[in-house]
N, C-alpha and C. Protein backbone atom coordinates (compact mmCIF):
# COMPACT_ATOMS: atom_id res chain seq x y z
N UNK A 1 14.82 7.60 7.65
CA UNK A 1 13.75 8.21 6.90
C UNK A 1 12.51 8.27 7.79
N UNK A 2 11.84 9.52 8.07
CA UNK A 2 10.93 9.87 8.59
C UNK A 2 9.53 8.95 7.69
N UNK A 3 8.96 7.97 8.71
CA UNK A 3 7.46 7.66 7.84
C UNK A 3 6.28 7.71 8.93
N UNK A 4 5.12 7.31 8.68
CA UNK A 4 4.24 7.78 9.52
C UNK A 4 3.50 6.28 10.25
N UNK A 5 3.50 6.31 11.09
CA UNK A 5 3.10 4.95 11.98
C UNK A 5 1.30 5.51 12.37
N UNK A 6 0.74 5.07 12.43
CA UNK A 6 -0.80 4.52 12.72
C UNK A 6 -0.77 3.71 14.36
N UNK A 7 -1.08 4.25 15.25
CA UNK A 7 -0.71 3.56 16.38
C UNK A 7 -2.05 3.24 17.13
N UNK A 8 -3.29 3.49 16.66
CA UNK A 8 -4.69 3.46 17.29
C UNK A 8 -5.20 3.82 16.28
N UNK A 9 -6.66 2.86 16.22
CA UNK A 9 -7.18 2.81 15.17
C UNK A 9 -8.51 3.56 14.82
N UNK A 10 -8.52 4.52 16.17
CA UNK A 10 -8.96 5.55 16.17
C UNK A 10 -8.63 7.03 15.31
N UNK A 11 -7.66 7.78 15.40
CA UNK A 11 -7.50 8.39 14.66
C UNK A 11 -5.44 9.22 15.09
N UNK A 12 -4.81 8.45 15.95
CA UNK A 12 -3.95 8.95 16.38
C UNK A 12 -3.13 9.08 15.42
N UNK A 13 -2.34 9.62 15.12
CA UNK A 13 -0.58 9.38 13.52
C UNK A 13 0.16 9.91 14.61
N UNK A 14 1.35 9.35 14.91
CA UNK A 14 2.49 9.27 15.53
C UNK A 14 3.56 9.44 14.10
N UNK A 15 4.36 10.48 14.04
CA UNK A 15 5.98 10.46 13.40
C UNK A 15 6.74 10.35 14.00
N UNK A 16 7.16 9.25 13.40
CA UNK A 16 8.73 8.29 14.18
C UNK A 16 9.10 8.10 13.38
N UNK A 17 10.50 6.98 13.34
CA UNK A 17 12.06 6.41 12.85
C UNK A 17 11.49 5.54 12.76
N UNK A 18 10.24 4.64 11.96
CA UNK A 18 10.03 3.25 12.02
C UNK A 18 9.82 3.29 10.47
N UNK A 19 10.49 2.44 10.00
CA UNK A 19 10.63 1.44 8.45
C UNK A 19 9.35 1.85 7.82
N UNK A 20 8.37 1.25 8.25
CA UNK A 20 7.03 0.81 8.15
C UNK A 20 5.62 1.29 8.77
N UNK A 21 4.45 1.63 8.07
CA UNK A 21 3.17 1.82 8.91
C UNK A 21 2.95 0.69 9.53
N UNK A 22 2.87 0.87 10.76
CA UNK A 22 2.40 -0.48 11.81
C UNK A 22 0.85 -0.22 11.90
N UNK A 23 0.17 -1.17 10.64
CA UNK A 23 -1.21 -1.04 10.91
C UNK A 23 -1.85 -2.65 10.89
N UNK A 24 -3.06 -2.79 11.61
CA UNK A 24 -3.27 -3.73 12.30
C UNK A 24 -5.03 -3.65 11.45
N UNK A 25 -5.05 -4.73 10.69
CA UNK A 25 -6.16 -4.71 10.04
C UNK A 25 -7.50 -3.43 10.10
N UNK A 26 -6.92 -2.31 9.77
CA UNK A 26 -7.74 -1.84 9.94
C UNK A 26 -8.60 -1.04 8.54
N UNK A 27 -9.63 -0.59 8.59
CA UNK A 27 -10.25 -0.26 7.54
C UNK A 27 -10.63 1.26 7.51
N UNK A 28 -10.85 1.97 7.97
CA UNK A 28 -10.82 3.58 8.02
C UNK A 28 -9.80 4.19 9.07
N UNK A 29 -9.08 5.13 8.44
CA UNK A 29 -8.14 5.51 9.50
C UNK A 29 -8.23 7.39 8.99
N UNK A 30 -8.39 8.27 10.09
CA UNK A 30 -8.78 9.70 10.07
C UNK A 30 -7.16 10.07 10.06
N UNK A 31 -6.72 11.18 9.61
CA UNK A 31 -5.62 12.31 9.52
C UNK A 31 -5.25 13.19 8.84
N UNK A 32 -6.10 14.08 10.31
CA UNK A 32 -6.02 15.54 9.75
C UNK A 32 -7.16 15.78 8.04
N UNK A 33 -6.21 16.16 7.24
CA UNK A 33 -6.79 15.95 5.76
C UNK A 33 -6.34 15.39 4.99
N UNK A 34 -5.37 13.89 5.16
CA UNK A 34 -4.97 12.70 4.28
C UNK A 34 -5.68 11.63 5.33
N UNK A 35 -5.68 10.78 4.61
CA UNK A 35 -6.66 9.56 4.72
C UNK A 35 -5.29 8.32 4.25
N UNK A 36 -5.64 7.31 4.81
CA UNK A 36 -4.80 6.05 4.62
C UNK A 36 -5.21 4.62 5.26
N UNK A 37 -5.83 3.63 4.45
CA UNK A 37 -6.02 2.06 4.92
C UNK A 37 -4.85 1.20 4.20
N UNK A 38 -4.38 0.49 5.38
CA UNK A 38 -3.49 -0.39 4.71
C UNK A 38 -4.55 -2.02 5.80
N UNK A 39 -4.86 -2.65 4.21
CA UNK A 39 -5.88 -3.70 5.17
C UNK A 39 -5.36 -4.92 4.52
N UNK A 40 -5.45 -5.81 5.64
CA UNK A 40 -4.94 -7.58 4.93
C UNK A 40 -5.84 -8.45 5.23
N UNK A 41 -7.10 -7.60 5.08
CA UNK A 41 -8.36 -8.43 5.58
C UNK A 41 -9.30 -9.03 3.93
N UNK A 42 -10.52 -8.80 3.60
CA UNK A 42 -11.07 -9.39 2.23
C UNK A 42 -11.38 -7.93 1.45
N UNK A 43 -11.20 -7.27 2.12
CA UNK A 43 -11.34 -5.72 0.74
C UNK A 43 -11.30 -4.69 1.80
N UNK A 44 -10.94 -3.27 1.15
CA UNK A 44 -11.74 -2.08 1.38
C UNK A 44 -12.65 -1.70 0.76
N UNK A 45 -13.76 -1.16 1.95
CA UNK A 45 -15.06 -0.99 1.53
C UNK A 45 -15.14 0.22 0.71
N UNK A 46 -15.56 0.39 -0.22
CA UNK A 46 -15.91 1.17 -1.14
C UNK A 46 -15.02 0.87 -2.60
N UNK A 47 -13.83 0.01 -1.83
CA UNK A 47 -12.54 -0.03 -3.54
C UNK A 47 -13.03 -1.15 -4.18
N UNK A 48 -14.29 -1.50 -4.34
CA UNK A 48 -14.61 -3.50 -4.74
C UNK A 48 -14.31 -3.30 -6.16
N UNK A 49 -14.34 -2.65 -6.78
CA UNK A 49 -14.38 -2.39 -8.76
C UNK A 49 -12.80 -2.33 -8.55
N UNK A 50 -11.65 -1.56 -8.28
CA UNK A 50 -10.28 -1.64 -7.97
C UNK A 50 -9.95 -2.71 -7.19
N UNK A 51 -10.48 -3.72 -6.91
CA UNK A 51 -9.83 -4.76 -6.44
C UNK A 51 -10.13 -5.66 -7.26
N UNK A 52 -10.96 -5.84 -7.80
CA UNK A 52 -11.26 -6.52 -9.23
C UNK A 52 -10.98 -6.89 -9.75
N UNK A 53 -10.57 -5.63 -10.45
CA UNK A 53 -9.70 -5.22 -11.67
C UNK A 53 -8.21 -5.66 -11.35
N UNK A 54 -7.85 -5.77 -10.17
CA UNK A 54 -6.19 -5.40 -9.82
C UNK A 54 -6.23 -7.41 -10.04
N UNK A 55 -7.34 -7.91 -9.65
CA UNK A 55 -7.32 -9.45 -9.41
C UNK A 55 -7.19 -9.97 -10.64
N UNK A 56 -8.09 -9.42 -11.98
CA UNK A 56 -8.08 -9.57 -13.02
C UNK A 56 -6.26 -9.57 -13.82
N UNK A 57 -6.10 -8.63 -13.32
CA UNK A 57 -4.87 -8.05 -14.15
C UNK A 57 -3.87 -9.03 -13.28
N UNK A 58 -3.39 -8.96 -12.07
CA UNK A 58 -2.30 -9.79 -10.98
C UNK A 58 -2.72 -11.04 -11.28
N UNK A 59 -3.84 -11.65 -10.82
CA UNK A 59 -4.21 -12.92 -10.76
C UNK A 59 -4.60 -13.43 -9.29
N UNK A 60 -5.00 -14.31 -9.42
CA UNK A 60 -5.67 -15.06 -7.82
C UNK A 60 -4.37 -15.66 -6.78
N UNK A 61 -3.46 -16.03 -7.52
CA UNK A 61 -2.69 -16.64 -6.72
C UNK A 61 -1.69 -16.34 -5.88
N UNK A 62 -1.43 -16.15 -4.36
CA UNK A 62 -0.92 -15.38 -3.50
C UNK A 62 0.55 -16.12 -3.51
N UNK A 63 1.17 -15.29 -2.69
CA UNK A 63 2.76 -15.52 -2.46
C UNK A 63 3.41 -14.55 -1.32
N UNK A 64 4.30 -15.86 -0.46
CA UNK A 64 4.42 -15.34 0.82
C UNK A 64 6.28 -14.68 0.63
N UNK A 65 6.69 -14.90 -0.60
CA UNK A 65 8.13 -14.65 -1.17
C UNK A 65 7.51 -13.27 -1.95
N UNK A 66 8.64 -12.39 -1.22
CA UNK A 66 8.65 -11.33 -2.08
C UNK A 66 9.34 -11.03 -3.43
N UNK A 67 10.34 -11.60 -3.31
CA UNK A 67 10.50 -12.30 -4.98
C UNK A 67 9.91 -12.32 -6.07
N UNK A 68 8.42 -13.21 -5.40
CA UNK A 68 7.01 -13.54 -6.23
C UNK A 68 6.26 -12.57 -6.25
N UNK A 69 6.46 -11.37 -5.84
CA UNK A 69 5.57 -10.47 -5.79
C UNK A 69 5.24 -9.65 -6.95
N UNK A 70 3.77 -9.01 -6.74
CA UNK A 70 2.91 -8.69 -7.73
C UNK A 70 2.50 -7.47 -7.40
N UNK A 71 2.41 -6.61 -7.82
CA UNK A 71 2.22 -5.04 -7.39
C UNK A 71 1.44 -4.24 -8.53
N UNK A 72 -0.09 -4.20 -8.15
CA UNK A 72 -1.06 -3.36 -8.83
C UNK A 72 -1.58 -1.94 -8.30
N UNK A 73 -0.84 -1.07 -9.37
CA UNK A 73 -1.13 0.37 -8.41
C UNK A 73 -2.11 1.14 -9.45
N UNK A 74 -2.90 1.88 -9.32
CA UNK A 74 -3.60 2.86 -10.31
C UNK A 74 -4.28 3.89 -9.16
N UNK A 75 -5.11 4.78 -9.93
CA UNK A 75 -5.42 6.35 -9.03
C UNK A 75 -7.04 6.19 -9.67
N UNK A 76 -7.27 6.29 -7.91
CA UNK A 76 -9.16 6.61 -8.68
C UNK A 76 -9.76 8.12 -8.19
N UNK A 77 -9.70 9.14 -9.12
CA UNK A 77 -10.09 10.01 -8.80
C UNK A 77 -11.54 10.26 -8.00
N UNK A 78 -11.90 10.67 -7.47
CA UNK A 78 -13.20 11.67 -6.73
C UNK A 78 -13.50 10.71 -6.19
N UNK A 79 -12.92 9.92 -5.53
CA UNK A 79 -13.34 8.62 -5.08
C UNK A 79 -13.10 8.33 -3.21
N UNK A 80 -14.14 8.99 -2.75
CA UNK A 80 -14.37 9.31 -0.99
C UNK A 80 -14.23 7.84 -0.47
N UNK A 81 -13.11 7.77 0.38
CA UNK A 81 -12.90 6.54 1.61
C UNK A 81 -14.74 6.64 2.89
N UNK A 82 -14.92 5.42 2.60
CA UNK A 82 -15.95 5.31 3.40
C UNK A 82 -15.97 6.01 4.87
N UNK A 83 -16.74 6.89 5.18
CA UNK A 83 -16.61 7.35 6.64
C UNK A 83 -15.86 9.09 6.50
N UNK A 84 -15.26 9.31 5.38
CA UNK A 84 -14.80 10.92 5.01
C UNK A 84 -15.75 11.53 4.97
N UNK A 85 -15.61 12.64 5.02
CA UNK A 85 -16.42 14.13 4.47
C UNK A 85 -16.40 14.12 3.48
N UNK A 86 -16.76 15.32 2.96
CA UNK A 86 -16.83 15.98 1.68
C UNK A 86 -15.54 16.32 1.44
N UNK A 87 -14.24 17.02 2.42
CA UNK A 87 -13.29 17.62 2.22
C UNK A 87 -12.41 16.25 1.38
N UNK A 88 -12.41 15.10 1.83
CA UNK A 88 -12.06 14.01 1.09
C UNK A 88 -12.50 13.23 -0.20
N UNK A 89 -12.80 14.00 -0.74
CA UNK A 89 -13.87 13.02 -2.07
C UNK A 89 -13.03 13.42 -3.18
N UNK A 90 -11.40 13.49 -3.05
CA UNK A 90 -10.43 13.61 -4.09
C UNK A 90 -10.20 12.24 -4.27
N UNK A 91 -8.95 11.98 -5.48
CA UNK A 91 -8.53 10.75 -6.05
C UNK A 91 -7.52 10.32 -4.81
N UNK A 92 -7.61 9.00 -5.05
CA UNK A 92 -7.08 8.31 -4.28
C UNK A 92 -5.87 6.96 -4.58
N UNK A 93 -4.95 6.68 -3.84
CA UNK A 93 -3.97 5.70 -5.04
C UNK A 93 -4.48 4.31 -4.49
N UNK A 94 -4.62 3.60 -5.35
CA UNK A 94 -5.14 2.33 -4.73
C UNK A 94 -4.30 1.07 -5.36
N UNK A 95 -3.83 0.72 -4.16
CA UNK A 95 -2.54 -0.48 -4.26
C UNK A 95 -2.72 -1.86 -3.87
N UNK A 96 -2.85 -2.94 -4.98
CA UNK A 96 -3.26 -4.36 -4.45
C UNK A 96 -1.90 -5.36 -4.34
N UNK A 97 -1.75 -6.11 -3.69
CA UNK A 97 -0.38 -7.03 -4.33
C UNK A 97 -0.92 -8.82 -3.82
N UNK A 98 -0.24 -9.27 -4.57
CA UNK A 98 -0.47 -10.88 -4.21
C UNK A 98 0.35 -11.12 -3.04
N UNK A 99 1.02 -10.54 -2.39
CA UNK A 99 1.73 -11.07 -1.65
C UNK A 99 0.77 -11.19 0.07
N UNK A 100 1.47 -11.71 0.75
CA UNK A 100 0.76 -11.92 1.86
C UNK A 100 1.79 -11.80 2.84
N UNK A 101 1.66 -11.13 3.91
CA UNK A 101 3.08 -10.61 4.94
C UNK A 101 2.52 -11.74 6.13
N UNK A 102 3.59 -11.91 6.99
CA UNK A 102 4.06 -12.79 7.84
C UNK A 102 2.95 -12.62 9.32
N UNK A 103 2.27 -12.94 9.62
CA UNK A 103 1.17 -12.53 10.60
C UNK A 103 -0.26 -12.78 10.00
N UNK A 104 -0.29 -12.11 8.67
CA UNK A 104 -1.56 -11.90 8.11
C UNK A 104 -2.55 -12.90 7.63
N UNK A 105 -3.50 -13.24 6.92
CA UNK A 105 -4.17 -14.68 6.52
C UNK A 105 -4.53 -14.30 4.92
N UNK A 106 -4.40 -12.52 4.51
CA UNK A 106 -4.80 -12.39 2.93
C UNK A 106 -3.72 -11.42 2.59
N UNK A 107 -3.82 -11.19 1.34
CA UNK A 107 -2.84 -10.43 0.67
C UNK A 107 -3.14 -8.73 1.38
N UNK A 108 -2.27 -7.87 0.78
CA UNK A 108 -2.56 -6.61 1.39
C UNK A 108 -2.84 -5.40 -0.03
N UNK A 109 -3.84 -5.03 1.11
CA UNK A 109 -4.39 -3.59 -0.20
C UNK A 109 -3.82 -2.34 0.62
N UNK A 110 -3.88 -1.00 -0.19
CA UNK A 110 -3.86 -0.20 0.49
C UNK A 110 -4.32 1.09 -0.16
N UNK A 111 -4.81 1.75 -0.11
CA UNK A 111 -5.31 2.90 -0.40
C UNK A 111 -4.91 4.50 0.59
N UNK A 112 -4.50 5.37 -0.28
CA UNK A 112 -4.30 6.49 0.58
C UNK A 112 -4.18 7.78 -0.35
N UNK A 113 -4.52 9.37 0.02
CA UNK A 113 -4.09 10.51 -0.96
C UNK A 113 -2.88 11.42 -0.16
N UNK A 114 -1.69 10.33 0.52
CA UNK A 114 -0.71 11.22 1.34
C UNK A 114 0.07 11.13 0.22
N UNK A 115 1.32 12.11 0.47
CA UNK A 115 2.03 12.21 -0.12
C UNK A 115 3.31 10.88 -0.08
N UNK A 116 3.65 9.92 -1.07
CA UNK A 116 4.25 9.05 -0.12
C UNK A 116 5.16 8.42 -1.39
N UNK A 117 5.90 8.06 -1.57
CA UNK A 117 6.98 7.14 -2.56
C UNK A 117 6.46 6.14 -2.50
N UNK A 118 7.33 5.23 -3.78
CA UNK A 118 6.73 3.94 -4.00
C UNK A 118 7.92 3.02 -3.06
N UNK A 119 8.78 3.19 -2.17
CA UNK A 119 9.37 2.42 -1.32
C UNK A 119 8.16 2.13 0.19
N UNK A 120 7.66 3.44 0.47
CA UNK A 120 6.88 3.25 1.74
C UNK A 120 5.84 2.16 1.10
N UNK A 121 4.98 2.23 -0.05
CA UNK A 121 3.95 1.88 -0.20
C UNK A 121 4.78 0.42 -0.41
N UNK A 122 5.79 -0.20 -0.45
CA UNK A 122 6.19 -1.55 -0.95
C UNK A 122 6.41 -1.96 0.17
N UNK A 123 7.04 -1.12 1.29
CA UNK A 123 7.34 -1.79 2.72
C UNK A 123 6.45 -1.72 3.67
N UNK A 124 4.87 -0.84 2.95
CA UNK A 124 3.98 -1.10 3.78
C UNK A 124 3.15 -2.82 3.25
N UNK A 125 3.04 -3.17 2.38
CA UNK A 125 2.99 -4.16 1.30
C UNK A 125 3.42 -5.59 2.43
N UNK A 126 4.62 -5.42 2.66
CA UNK A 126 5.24 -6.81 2.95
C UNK A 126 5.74 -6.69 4.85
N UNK A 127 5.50 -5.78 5.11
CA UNK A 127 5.79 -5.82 6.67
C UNK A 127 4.73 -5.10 7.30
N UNK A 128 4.49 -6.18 8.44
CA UNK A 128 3.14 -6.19 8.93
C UNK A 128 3.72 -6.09 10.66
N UNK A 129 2.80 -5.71 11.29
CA UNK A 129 2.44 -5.44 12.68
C UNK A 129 4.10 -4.48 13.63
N UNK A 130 3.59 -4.54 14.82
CA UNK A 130 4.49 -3.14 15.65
C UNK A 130 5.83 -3.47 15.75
N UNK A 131 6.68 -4.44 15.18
CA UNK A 131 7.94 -4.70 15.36
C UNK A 131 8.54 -4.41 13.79
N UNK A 132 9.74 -3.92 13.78
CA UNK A 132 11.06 -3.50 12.98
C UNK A 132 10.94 -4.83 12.63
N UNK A 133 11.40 -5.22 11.01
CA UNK A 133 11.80 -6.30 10.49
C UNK A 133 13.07 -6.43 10.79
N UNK A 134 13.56 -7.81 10.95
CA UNK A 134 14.58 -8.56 11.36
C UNK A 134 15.71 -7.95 10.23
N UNK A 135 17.28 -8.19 10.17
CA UNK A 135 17.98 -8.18 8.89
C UNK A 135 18.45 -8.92 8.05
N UNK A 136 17.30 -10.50 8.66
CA UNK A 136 17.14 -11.40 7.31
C UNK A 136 15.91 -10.83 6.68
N UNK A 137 14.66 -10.42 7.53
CA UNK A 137 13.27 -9.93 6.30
C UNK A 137 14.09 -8.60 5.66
N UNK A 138 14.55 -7.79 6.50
CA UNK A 138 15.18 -6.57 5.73
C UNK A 138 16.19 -6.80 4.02
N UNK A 139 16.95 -7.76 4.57
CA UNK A 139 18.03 -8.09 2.94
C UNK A 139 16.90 -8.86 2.02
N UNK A 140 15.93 -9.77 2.52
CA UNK A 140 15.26 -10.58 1.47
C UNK A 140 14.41 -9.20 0.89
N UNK A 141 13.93 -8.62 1.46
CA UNK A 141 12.90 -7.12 0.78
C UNK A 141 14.27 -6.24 0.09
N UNK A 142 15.08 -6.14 0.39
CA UNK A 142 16.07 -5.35 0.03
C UNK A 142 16.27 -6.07 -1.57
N UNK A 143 16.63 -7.32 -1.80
CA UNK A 143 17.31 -8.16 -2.76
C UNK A 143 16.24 -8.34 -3.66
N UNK A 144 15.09 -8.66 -3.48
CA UNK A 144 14.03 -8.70 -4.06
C UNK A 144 13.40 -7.80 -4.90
N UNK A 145 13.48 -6.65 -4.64
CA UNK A 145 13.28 -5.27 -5.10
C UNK A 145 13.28 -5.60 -6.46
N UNK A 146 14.41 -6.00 -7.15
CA UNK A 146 14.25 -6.06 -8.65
C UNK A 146 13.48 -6.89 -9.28
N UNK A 147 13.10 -7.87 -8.54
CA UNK A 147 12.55 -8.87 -9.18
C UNK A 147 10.71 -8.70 -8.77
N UNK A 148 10.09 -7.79 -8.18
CA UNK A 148 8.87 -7.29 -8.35
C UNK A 148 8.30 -6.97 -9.32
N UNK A 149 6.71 -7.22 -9.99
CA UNK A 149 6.53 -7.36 -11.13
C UNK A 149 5.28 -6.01 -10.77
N UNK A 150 5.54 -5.25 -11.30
CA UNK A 150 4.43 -4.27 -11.21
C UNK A 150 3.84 -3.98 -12.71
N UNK A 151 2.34 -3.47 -12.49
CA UNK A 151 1.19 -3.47 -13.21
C UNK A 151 0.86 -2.28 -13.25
N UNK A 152 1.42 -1.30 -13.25
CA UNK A 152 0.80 0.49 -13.30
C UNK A 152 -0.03 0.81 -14.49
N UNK A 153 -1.35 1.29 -13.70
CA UNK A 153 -2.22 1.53 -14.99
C UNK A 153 -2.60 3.30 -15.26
N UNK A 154 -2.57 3.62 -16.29
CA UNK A 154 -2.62 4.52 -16.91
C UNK A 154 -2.88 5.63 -16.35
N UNK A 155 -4.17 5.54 -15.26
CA UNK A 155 -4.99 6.71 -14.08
C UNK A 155 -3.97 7.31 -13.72
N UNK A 156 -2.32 6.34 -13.39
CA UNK A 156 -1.62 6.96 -12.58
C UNK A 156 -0.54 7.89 -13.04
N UNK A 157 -0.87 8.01 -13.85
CA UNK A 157 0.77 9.18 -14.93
C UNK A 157 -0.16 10.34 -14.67
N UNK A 158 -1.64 10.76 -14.51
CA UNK A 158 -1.77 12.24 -14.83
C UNK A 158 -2.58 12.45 -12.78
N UNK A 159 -2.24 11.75 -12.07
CA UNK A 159 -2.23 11.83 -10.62
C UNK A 159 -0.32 12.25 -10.00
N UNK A 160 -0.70 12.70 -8.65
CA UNK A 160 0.32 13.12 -7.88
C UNK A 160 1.63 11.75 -7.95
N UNK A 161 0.81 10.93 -8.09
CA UNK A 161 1.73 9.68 -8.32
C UNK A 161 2.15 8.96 -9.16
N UNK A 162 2.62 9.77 -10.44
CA UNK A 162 3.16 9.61 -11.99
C UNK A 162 4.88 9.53 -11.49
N UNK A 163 5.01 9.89 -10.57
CA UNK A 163 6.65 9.66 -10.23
C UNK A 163 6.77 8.28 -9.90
N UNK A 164 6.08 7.54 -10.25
CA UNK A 164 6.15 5.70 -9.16
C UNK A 164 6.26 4.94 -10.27
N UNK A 165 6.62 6.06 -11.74
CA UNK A 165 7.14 5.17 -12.62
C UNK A 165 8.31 5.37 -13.12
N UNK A 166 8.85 6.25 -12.50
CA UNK A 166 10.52 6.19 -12.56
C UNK A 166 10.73 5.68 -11.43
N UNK A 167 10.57 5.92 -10.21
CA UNK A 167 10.99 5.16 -9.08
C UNK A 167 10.97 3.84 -9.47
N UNK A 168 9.68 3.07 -10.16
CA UNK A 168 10.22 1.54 -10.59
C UNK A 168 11.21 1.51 -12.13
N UNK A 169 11.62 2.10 -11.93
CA UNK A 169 12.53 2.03 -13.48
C UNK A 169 14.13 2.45 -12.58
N UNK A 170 13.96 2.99 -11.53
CA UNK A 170 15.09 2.72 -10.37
C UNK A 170 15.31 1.94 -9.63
N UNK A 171 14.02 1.19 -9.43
CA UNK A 171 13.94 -0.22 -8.30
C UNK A 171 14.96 -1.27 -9.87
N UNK A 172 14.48 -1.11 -10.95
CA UNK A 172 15.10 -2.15 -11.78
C UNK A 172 16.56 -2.24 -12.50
N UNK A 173 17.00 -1.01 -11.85
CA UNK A 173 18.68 -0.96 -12.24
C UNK A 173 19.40 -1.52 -11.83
């Protein structure tokens, strides 16, 4: 499966054969006319009310088992990534989880308006930095799948990303 790797945190997108966005704490990332932060640092700047809320609803307490994982997704419309234009000041999907990937020191957020399934956004979630997961992290993310507890809030049925609620009603078969 074709996904899109982040290789400089400048503004490069490389398409390759890799699992996963290999992104490296970063907080604004330019392409083309989609936009995408995947950060495991203390927030993205501008999402502080959606991270909040996602804390409110998930809870405070992190987990390095994906098993335990917690997955808060909703859509904030007209809502410009710090550092965009004007051409960017559409809705945006904004994704929190308790979990915390193997490298990192906080849980991971991510925000983006690409076109993307709810598998990329879960394996961007739990695999972190420029190496392919092993095919023990691969079967534990694989096996785990069902047992993810997601929180989809309402914003997201009348956004591009109302399909991420059958996709989890397929993750649970």
């Amino acid at each position: 499966m074709i996904r899109k790797t982040i290789s400089n945190p400048a503004t490069t997108i490389n398409r390759c054969l890799l699992p996963t966005l290999a992104i490296t704490s970063l907080y604004v990332i330019y392409a083309a006319s989609a936009h995408t932060v995947v950060c495991r640092r203390a927030g993205i700047c501008g999402f502080d009310n959606e991270k909040e809320n996602a804390i409110e609803v998930v809870g405070k307490e992190t987990t390095r088992k994906v098993l335990n994982m917690k997955v808060y997704l909703t859509y904030s419309p007209a809502h410009p990534l710090v550092g965009c234009t004007e051409q960017c000041s559409h809705g945006h999907l904004f994704v929190y989880s308790n979990f915390i990937s193997d490298g990192a020191d906080l849980q991971t957020k991510i925000v983006t308006d690409e076109d993307t399934d709810l598998t990329t956004i879960l394996r961007n979630l739990v695999f972190f930095g420029d190496k392919d997961p092993t095919p023990e992290q691969e079967k534990e993310f694989r096996d785990a799948l069902t047992s993810i507890k997601f929180y989809v809030q309402s914003a997201l049925d009348s956004s591009k990303y109302k399909t991420f609620r059958s996709e989890i009603e397929e993750l649970k078969k």
